[in-house]
C-alpha atoms as a PDB file:
ATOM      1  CA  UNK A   1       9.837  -6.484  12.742  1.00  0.00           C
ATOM      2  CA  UNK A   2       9.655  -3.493  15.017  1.00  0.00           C
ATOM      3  CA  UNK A   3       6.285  -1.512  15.964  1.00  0.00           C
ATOM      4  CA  UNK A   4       6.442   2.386  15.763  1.00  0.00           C
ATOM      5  CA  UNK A   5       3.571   4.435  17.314  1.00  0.00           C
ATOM      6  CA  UNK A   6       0.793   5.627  15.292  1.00  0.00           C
ATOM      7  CA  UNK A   7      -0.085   9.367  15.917  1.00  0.00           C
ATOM      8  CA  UNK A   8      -2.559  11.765  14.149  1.00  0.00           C
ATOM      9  CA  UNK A   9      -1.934  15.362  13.943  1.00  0.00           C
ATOM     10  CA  UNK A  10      -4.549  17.636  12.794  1.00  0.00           C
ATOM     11  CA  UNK A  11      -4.188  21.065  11.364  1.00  0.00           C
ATOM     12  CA  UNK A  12      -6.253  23.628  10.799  1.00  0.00           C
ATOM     13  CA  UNK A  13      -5.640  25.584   7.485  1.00  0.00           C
ATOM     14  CA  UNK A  14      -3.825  27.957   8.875  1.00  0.00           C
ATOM     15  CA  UNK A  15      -1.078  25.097   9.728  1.00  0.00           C
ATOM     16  CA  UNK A  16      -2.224  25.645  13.344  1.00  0.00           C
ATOM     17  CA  UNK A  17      -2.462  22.315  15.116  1.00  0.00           C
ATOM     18  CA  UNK A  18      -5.895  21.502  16.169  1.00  0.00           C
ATOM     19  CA  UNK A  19      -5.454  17.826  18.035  1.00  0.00           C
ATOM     20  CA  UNK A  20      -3.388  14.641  17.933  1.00  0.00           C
ATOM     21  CA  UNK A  21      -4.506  11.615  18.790  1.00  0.00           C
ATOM     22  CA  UNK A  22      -2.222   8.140  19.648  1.00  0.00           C
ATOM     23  CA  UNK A  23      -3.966   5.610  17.519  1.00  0.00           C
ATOM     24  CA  UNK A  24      -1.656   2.320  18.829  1.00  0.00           C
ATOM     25  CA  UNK A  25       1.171   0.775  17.015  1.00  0.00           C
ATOM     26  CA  UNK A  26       1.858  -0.378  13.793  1.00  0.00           C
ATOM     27  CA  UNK A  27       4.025  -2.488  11.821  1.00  0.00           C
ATOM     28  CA  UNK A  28       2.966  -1.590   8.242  1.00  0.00           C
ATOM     29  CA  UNK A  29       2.362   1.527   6.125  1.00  0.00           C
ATOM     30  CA  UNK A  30      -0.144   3.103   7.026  1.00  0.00           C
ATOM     31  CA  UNK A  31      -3.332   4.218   5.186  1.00  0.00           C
ATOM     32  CA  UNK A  32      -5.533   7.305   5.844  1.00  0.00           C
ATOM     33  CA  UNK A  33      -8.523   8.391   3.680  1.00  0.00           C
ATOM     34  CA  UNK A  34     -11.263  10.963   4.225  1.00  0.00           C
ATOM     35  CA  UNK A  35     -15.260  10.905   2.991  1.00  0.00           C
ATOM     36  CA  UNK A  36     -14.373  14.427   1.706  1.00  0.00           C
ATOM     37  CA  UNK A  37     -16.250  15.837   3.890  1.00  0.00           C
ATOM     38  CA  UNK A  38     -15.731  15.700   8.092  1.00  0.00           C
ATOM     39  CA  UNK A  39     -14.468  12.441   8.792  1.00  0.00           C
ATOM     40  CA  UNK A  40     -10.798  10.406   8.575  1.00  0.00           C
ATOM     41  CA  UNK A  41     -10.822   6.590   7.944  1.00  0.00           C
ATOM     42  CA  UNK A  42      -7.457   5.147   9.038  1.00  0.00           C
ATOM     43  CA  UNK A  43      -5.805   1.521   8.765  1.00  0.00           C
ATOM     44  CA  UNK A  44      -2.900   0.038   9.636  1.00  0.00           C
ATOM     45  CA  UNK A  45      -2.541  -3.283   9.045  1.00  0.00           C
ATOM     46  CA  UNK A  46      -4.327  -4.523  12.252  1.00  0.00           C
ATOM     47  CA  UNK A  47      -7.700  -5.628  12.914  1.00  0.00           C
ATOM     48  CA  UNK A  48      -9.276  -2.078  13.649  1.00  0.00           C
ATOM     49  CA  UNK A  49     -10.638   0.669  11.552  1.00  0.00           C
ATOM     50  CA  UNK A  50     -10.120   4.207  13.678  1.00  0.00           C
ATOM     51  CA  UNK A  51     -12.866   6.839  12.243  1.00  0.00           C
ATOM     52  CA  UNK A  52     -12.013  10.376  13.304  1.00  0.00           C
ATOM     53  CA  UNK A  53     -13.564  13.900  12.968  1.00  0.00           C
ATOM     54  CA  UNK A  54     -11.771  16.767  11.638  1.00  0.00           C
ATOM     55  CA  UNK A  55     -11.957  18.167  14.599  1.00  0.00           C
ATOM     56  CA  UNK A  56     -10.096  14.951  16.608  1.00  0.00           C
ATOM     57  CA  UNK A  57     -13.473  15.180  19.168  1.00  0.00           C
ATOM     58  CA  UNK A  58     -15.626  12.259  18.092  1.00  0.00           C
ATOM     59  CA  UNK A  59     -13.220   9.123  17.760  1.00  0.00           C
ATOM     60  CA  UNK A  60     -14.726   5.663  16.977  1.00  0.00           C
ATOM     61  CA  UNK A  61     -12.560   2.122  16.747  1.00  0.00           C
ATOM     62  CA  UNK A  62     -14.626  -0.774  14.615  1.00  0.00           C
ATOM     63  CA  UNK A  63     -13.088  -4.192  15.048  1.00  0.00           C
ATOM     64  CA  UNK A  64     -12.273  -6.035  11.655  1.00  0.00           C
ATOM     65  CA  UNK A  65     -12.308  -9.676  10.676  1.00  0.00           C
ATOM     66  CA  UNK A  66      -8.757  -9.573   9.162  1.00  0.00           C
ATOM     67  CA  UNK A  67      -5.825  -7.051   9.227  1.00  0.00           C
ATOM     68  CA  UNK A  68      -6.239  -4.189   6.618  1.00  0.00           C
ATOM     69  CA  UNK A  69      -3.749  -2.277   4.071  1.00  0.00           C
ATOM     70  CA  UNK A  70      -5.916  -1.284   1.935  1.00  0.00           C
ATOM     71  CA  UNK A  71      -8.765   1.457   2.451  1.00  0.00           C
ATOM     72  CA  UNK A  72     -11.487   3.023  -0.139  1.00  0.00           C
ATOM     73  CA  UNK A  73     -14.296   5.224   1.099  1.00  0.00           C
ATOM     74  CA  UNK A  74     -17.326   4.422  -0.347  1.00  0.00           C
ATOM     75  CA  UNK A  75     -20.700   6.352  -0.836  1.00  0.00           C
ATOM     76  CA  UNK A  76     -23.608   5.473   1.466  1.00  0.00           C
ATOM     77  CA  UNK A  77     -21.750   5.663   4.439  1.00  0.00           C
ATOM     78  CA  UNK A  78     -19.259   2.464   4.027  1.00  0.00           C
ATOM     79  CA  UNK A  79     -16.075   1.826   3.658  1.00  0.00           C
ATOM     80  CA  UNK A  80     -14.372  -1.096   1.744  1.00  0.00           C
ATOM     81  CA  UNK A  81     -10.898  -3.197   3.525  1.00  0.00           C
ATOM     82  CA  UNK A  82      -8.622  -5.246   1.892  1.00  0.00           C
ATOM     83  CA  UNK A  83      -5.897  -7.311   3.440  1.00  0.00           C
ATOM     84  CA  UNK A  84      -2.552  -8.011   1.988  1.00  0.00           C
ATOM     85  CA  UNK A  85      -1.780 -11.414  -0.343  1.00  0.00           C
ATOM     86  CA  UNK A  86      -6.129 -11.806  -0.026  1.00  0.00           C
ATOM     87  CA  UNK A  87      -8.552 -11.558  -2.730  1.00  0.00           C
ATOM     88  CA  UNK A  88     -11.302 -11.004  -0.226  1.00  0.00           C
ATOM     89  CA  UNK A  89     -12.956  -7.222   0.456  1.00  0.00           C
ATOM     90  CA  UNK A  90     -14.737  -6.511   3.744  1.00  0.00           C
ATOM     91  CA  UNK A  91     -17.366  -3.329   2.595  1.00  0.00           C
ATOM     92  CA  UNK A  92     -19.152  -2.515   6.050  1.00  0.00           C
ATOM     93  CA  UNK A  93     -20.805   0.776   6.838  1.00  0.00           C
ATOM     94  CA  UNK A  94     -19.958   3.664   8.999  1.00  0.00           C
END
């Protein structure tokens, strides 16, 4: 299977681009969710959870213990992973 590159394009509302950011490669469909508020949760079926502002400035990377496909924000700050053909969730906070 071939690996395409991950980028992330933000856009103001205006439709005026804001940043991009290369996130890595990927293999499977990608998931992106927000807290509603500031920040971007991404996953894509590797062993890393990118967080990103709205903005594109503050960019974090958390390591996982399995690859992810599946993303849900949570409240109090955490997020909850799920990995494809598992019945195991990994909620960890933020």
């Amino acid at each position: 299977q071939y690996a395409h590159m991950l980028q992330l394009n933000l856009f103001d509302w205006g439709l005026k681009q804001k940043a991009w950011l290369n996130l890595g490669t990927c293999v499977q469909p990608v998931e992106i969710r927000t807290d509603g508020g500031n920040l971007f949760f991404v996953v894509s079926g590797k062993t890393s959870l990118h967080i990103i502002s709205s903005d594109g400035e503050k960019k974090r990377r958390m390591q996982l213990k399995n690859s992810s496909h599946c993303l849900a924000v949570l409240n109090n700050r955490r997020v909850a992973l799920a990995s494809q053909g598992s019945q195991e969730i990994e909620v960890i906070p933020y």
